[in-house]
PDB file of N, CA and C in Angstrom:
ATOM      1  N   UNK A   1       0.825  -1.173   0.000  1.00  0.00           N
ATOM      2  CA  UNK A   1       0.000   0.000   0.000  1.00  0.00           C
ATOM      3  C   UNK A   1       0.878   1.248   0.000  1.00  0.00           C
ATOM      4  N   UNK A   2       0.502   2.418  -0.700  1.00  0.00           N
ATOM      5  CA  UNK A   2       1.267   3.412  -0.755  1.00  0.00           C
ATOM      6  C   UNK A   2       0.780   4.772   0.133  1.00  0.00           C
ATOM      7  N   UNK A   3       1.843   5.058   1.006  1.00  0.00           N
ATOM      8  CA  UNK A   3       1.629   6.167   1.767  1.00  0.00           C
ATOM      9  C   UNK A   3       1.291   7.584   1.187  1.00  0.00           C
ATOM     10  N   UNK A   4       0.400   8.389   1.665  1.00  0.00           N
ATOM     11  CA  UNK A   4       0.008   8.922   0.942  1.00  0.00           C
ATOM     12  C   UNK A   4       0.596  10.057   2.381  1.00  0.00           C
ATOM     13  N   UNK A   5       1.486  11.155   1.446  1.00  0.00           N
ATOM     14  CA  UNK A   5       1.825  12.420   2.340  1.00  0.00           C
ATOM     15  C   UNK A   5       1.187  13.649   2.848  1.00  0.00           C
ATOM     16  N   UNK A   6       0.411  13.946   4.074  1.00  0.00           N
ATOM     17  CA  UNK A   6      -0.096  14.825   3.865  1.00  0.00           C
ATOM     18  C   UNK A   6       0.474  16.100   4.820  1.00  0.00           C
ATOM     19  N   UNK A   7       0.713  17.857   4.101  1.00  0.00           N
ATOM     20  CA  UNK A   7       0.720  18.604   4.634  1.00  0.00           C
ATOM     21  C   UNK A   7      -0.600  18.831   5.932  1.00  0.00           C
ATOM     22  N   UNK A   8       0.027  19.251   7.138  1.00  0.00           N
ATOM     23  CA  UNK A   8      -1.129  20.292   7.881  1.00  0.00           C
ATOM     24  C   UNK A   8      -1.595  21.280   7.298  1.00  0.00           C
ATOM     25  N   UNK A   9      -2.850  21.696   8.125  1.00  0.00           N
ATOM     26  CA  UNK A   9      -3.009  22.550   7.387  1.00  0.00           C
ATOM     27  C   UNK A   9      -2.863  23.858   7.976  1.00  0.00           C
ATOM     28  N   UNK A  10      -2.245  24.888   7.565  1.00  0.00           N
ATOM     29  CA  UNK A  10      -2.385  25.629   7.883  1.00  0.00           C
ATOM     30  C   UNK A  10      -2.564  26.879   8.307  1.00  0.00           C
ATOM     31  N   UNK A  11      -2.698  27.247   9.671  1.00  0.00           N
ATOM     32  CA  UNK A  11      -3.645  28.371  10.542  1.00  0.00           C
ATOM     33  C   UNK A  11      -2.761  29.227  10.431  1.00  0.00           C
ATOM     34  N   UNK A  12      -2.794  30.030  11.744  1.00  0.00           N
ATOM     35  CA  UNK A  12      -2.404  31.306  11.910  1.00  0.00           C
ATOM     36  C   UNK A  12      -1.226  31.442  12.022  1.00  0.00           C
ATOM     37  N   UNK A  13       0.044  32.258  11.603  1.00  0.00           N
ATOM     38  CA  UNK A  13       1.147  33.052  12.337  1.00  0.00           C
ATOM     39  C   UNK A  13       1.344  33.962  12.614  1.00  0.00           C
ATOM     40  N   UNK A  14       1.994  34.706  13.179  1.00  0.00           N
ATOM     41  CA  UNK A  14       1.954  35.957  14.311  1.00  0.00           C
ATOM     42  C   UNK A  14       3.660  36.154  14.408  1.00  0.00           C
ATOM     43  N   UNK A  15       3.987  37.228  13.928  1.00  0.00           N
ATOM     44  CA  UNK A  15       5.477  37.677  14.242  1.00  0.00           C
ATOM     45  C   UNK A  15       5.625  39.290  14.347  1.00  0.00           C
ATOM     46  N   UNK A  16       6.851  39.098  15.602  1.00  0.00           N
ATOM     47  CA  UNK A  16       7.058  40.371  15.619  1.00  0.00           C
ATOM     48  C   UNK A  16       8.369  41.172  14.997  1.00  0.00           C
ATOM     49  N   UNK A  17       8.036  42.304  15.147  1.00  0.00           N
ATOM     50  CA  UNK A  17       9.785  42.914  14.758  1.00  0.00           C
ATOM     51  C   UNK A  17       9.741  44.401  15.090  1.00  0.00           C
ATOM     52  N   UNK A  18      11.162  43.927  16.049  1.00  0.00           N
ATOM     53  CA  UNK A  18      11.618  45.949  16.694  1.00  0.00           C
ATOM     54  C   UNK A  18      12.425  46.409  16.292  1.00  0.00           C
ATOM     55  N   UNK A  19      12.182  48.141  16.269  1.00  0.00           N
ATOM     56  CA  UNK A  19      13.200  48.731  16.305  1.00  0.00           C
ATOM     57  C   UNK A  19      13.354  49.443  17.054  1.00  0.00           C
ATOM     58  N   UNK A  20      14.401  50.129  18.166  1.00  0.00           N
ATOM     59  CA  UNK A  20      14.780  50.720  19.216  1.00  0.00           C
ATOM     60  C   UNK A  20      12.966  50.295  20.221  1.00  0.00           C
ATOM     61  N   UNK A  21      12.485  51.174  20.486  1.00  0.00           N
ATOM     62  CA  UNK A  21      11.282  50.447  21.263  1.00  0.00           C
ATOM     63  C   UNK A  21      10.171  50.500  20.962  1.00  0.00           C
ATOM     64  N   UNK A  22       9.425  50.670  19.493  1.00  0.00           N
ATOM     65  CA  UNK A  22       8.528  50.439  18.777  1.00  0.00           C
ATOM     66  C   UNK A  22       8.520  48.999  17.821  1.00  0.00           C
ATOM     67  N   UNK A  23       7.230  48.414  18.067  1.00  0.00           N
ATOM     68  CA  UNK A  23       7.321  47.202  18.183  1.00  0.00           C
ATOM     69  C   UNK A  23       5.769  46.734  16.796  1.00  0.00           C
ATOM     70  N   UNK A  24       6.049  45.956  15.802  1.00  0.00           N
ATOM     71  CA  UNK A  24       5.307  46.173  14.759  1.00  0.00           C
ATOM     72  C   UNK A  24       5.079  44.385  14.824  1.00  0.00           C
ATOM     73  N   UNK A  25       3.698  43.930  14.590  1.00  0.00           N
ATOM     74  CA  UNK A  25       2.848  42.288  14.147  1.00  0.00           C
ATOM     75  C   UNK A  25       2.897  42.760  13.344  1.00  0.00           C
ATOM     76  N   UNK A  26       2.836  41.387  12.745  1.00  0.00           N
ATOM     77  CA  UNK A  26       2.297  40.630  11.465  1.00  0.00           C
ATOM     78  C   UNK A  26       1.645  39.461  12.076  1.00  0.00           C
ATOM     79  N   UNK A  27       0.150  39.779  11.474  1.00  0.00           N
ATOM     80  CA  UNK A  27      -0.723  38.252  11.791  1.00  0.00           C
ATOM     81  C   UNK A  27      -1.346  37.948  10.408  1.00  0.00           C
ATOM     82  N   UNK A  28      -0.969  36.436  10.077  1.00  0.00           N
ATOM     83  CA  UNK A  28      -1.486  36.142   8.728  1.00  0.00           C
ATOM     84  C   UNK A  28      -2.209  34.989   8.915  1.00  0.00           C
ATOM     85  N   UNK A  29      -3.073  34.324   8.360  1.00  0.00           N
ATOM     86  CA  UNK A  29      -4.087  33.642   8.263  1.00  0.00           C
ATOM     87  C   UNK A  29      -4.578  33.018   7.515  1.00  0.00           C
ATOM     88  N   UNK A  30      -5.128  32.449   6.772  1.00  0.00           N
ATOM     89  CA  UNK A  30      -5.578  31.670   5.519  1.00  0.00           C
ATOM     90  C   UNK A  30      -7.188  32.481   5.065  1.00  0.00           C
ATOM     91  N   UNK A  31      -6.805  32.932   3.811  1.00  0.00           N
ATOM     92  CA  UNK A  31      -7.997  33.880   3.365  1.00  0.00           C
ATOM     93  C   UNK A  31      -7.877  34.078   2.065  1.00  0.00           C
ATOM     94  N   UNK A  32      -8.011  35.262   2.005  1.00  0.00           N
ATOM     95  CA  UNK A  32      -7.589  35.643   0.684  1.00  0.00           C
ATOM     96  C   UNK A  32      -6.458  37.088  -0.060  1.00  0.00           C
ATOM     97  N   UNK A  33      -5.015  36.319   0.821  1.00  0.00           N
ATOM     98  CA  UNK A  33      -4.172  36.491   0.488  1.00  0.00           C
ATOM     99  C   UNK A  33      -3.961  37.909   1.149  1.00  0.00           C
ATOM    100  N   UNK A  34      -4.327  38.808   1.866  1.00  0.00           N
ATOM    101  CA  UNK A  34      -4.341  39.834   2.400  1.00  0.00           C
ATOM    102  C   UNK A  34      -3.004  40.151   3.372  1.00  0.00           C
ATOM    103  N   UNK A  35      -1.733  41.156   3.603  1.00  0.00           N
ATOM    104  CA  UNK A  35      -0.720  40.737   4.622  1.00  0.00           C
ATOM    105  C   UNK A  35      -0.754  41.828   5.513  1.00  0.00           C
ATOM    106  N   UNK A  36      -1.176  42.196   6.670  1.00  0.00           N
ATOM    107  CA  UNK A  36      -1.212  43.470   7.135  1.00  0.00           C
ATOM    108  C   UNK A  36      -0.196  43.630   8.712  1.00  0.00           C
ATOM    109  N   UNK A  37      -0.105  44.509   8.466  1.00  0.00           N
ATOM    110  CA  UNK A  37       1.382  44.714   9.682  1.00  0.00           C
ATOM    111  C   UNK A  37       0.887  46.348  10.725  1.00  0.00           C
ATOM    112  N   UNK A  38       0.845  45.974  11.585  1.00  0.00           N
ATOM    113  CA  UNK A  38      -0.349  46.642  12.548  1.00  0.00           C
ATOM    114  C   UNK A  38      -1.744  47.151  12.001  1.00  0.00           C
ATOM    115  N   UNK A  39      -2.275  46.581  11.260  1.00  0.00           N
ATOM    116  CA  UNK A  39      -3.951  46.708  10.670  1.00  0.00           C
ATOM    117  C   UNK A  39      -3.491  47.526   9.466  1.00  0.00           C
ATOM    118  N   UNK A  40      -2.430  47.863   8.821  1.00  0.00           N
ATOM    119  CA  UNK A  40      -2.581  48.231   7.683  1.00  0.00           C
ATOM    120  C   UNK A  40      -1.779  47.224   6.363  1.00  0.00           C
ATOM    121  N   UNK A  41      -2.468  47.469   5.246  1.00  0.00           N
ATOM    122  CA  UNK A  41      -1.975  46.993   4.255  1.00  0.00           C
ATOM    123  C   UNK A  41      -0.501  46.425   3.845  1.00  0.00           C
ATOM    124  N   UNK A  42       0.181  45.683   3.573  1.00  0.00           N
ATOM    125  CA  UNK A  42       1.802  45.597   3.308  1.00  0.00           C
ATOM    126  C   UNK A  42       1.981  46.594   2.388  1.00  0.00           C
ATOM    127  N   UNK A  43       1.138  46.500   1.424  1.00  0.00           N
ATOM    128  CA  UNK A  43       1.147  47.178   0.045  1.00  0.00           C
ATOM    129  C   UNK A  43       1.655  48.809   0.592  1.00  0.00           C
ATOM    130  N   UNK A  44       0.947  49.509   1.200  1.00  0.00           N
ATOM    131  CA  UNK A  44       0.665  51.099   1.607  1.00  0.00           C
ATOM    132  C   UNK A  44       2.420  51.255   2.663  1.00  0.00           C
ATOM    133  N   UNK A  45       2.752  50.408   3.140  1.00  0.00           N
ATOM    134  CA  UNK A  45       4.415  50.342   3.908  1.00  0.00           C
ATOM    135  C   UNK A  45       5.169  50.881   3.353  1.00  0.00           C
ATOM    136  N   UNK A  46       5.788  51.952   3.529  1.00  0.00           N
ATOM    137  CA  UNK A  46       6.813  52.714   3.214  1.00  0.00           C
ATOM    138  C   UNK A  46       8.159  53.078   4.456  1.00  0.00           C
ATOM    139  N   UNK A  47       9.286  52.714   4.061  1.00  0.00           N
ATOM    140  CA  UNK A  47       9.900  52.697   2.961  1.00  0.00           C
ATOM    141  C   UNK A  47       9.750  50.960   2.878  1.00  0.00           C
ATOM    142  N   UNK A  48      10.417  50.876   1.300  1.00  0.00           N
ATOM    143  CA  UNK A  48      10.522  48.903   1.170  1.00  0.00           C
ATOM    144  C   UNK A  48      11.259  48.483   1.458  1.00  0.00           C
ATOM    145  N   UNK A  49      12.174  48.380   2.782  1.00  0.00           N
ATOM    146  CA  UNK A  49      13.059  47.607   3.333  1.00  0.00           C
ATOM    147  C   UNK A  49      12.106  47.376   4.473  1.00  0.00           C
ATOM    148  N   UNK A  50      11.063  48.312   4.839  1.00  0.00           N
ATOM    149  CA  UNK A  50       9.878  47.703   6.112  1.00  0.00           C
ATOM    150  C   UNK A  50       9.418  46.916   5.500  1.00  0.00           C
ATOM    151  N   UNK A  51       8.926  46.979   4.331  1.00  0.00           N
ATOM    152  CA  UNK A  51       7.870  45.544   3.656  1.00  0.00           C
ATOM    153  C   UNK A  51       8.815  44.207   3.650  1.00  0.00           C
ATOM    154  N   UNK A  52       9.954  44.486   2.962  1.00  0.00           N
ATOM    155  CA  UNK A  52      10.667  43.052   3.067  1.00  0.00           C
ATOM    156  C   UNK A  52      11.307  42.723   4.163  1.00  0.00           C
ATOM    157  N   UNK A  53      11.340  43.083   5.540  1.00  0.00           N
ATOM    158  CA  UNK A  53      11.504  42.759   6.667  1.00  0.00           C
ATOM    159  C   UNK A  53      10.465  42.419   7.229  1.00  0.00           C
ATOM    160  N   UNK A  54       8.968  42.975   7.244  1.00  0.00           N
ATOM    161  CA  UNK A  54       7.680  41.672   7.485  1.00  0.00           C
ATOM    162  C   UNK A  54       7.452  40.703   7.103  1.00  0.00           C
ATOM    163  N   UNK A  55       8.285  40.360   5.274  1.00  0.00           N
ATOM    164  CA  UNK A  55       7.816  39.329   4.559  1.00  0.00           C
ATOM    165  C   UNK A  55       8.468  38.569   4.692  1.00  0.00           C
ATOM    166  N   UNK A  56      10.386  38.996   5.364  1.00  0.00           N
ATOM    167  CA  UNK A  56      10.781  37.869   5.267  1.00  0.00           C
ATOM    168  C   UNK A  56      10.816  36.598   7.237  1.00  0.00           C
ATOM    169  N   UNK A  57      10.453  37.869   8.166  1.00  0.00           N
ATOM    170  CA  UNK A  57      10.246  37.242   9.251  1.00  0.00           C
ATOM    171  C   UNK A  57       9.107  36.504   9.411  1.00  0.00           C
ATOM    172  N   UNK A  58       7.667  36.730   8.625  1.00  0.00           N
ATOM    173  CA  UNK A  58       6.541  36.093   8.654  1.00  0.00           C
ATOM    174  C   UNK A  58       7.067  34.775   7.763  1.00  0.00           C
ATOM    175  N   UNK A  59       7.708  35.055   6.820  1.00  0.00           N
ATOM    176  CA  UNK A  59       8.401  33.527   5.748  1.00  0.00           C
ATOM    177  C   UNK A  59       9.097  32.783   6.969  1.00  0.00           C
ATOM    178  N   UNK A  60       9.723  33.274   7.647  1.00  0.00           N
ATOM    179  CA  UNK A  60      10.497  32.544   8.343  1.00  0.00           C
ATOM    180  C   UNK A  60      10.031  31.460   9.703  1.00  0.00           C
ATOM    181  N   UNK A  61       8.390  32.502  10.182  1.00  0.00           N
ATOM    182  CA  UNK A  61       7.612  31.725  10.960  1.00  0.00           C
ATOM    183  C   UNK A  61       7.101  31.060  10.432  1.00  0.00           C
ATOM    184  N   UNK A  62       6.263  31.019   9.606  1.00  0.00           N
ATOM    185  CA  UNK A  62       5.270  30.422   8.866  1.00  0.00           C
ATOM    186  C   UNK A  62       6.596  28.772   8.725  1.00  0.00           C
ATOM    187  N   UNK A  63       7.686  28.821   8.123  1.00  0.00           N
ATOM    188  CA  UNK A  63       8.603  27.889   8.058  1.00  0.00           C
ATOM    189  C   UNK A  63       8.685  27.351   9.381  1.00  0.00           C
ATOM    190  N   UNK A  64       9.119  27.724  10.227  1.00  0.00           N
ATOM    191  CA  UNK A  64       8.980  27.397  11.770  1.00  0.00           C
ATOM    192  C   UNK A  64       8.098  26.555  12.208  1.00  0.00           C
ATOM    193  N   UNK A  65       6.906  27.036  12.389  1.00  0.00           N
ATOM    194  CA  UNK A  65       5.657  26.392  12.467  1.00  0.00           C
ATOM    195  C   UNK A  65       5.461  25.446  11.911  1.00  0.00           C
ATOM    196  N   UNK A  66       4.877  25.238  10.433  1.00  0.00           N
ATOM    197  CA  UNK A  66       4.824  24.402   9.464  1.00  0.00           C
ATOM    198  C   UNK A  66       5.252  23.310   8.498  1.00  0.00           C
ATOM    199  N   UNK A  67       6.556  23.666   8.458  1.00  0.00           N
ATOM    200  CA  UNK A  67       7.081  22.793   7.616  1.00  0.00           C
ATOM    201  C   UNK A  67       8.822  22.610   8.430  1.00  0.00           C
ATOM    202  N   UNK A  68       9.443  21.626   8.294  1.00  0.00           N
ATOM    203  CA  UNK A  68      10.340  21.022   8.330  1.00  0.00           C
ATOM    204  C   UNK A  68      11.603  21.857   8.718  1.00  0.00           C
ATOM    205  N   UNK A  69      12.405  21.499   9.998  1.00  0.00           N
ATOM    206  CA  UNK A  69      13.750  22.456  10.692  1.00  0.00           C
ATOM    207  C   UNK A  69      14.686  22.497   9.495  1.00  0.00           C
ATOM    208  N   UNK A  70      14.579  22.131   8.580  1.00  0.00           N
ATOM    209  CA  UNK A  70      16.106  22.189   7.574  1.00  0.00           C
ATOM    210  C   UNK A  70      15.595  23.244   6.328  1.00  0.00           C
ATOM    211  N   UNK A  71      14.481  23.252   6.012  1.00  0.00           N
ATOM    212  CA  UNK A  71      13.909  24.025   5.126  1.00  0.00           C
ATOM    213  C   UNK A  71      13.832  25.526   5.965  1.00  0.00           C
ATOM    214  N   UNK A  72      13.144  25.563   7.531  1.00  0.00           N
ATOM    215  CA  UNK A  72      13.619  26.612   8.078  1.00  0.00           C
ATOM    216  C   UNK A  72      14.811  27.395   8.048  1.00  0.00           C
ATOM    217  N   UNK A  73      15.849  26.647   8.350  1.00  0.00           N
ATOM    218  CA  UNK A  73      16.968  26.716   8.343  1.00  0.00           C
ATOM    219  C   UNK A  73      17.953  27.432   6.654  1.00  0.00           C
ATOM    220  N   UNK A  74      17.075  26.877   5.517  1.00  0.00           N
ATOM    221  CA  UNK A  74      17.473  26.918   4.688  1.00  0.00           C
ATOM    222  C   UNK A  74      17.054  28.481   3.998  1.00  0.00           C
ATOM    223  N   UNK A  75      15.559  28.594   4.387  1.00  0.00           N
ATOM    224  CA  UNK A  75      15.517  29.864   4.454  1.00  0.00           C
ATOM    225  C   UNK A  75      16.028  30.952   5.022  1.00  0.00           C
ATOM    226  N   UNK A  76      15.937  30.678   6.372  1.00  0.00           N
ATOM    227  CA  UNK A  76      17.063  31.795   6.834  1.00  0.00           C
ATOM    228  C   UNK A  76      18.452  31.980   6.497  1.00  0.00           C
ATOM    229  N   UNK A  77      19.124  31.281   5.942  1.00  0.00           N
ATOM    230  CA  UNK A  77      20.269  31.324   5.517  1.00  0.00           C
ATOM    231  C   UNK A  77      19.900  32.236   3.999  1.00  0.00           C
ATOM    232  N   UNK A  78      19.437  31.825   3.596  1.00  0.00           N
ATOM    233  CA  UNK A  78      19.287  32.636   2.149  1.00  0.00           C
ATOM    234  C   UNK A  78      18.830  34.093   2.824  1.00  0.00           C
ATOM    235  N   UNK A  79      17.879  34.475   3.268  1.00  0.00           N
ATOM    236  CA  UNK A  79      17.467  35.947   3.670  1.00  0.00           C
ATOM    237  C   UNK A  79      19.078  36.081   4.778  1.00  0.00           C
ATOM    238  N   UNK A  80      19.708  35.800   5.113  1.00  0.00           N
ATOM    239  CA  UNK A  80      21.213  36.062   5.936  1.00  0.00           C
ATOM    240  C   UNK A  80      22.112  36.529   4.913  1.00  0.00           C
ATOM    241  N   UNK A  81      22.359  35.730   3.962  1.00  0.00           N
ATOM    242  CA  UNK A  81      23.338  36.054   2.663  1.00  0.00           C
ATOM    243  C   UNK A  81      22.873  37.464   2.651  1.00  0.00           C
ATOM    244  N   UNK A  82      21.500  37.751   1.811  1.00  0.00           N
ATOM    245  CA  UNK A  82      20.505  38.766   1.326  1.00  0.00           C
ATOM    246  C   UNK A  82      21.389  39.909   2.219  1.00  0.00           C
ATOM    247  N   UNK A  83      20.508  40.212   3.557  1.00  0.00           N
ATOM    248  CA  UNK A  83      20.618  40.990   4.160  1.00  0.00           C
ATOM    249  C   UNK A  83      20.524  40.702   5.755  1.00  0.00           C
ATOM    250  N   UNK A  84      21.609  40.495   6.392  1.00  0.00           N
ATOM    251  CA  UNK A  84      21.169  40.509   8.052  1.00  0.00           C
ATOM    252  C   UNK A  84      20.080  40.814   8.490  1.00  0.00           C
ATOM    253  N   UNK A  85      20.183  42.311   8.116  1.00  0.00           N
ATOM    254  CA  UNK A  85      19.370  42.889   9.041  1.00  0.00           C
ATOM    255  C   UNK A  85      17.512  42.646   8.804  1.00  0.00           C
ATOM    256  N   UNK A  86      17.222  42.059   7.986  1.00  0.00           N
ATOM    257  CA  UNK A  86      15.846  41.192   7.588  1.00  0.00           C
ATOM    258  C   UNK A  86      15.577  40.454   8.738  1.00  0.00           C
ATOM    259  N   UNK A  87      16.244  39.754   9.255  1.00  0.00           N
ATOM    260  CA  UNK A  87      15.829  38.911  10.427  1.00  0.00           C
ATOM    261  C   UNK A  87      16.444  39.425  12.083  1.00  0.00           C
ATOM    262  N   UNK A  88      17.760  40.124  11.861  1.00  0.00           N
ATOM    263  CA  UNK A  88      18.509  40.897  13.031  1.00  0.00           C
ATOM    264  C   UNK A  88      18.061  41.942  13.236  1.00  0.00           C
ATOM    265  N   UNK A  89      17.960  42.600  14.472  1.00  0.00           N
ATOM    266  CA  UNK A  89      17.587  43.542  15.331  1.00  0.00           C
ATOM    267  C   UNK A  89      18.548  44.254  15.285  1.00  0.00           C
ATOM    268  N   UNK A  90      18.644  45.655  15.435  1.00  0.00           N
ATOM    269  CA  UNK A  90      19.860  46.797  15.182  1.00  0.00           C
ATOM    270  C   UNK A  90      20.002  46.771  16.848  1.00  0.00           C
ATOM    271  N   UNK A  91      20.679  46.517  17.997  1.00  0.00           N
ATOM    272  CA  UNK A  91      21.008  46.902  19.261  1.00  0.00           C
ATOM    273  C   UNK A  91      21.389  48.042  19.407  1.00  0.00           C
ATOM    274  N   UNK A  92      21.624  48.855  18.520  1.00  0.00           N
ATOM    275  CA  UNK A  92      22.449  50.341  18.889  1.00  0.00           C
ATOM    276  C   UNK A  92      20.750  51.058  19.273  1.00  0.00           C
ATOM    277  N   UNK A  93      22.016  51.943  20.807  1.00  0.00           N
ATOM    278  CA  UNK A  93      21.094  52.744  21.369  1.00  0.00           C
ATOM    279  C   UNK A  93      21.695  54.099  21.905  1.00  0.00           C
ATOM    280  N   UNK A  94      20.661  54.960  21.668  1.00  0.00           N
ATOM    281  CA  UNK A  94      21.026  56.360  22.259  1.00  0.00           C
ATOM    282  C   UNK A  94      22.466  56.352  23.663  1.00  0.00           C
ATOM    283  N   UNK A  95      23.231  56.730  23.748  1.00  0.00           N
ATOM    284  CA  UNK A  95      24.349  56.820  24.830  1.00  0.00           C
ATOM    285  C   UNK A  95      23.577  58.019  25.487  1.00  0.00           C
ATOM    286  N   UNK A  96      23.310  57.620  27.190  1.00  0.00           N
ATOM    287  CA  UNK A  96      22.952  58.965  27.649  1.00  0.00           C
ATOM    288  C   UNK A  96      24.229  59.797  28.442  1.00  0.00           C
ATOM    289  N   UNK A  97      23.652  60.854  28.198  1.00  0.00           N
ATOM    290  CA  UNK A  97      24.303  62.164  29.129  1.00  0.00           C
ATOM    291  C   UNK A  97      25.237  62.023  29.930  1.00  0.00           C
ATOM    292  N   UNK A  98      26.231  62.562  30.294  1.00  0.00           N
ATOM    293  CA  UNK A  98      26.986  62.161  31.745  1.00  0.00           C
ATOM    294  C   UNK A  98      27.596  63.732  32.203  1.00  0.00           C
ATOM    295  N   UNK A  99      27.543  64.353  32.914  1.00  0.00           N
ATOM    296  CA  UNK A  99      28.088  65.148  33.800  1.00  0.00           C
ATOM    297  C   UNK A  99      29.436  65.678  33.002  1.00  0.00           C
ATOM    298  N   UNK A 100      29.488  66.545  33.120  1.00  0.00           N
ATOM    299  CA  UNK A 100      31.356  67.809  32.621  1.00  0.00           C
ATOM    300  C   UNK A 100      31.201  67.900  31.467  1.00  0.00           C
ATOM    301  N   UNK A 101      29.601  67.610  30.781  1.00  0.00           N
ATOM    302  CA  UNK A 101      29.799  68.224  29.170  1.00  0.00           C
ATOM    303  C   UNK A 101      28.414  68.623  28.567  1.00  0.00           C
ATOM    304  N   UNK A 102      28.337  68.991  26.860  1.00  0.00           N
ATOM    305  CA  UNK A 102      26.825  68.963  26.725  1.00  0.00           C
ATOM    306  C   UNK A 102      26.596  67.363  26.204  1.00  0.00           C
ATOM    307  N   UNK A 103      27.566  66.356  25.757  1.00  0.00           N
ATOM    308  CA  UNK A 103      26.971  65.283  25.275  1.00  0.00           C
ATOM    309  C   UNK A 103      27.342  64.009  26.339  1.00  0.00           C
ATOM    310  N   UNK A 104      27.358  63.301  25.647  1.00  0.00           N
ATOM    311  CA  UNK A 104      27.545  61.777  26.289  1.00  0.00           C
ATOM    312  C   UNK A 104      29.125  61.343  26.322  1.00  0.00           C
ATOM    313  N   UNK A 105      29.645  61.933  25.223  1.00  0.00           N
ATOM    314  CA  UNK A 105      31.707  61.903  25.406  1.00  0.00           C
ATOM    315  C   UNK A 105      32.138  63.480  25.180  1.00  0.00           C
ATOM    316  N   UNK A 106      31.286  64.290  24.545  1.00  0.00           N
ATOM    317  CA  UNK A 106      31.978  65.487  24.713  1.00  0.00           C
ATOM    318  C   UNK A 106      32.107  66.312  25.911  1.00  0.00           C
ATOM    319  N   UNK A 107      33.078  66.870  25.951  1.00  0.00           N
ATOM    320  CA  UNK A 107      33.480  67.922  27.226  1.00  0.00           C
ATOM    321  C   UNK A 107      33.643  69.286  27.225  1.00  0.00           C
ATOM    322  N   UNK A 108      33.166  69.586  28.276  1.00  0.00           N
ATOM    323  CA  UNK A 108      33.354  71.329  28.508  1.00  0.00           C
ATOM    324  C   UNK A 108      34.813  71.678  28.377  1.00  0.00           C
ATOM    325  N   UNK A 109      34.962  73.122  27.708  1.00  0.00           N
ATOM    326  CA  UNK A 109      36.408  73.013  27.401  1.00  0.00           C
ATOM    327  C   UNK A 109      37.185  73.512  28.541  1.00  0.00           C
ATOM    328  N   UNK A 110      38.414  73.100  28.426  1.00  0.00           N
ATOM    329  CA  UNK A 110      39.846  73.165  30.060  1.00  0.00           C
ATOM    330  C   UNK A 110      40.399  74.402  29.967  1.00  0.00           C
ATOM    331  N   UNK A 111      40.662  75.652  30.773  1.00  0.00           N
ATOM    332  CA  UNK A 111      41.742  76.822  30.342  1.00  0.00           C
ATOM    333  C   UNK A 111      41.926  76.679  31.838  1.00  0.00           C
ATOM    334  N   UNK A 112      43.133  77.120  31.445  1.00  0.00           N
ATOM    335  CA  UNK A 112      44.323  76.633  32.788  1.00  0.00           C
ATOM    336  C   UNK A 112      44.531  78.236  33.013  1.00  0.00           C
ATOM    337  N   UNK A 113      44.200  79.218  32.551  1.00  0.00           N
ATOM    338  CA  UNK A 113      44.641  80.677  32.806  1.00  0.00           C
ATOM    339  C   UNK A 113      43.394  81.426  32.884  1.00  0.00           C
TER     340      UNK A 113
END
């Protein structure tokens, strides 16, 4: 008898992605094809390095979830080549203030006379 393969089917994914401390979903669903990233359109996203950073972290869950750790895997490696920062988080953050200047390394100036 021959095995017959079947995909799940499926439901929902849900991903997030930050930058410094604003924080943007993507929830996608089975419908009719619609991708929206805090209740608005993908399409209307400006600039297009935001659109292909929803499309490629929702690709990457949706892989997660669904289908097979090596195909996951295989995707993220291809969006890595692409561009890091598609799936990586930027860590750089504001340096605050410190005392003897107006910035965070600059200094009030020294006269010795």
């Amino acid at each position: 008898m021959a095995t017959v393969l079947t995909r799940p089917a499926a439901g929902t994914v849900q991903c997030f992605g930050r930058k410094k401390t604003a924080v943007a979903v993507a929830y996608t669903k089975p419908g009719r094809g619609l991708i929206k990233v805090n209740g608005v359109p993908i399409e209307l996203i400006r600039p297009e390095i935001l659109r292909l950073k929803a499309v490629a972290k929702g690709l990457v869950a949706y892989f997660q979830k669904y289908v097979d750790e090596a195909a996951k895997k295989e995707v993220k490696d291809i969006f890595s080549r692409y561009d890091r920062t598609l799936l990586v988080a930027d860590p750089r953050r504001c340096e605050p203030k410190k005392f003897g200047g107006r910035g965070a390394r600059a200094r009030f100036q020294k006269s010795y006379r």
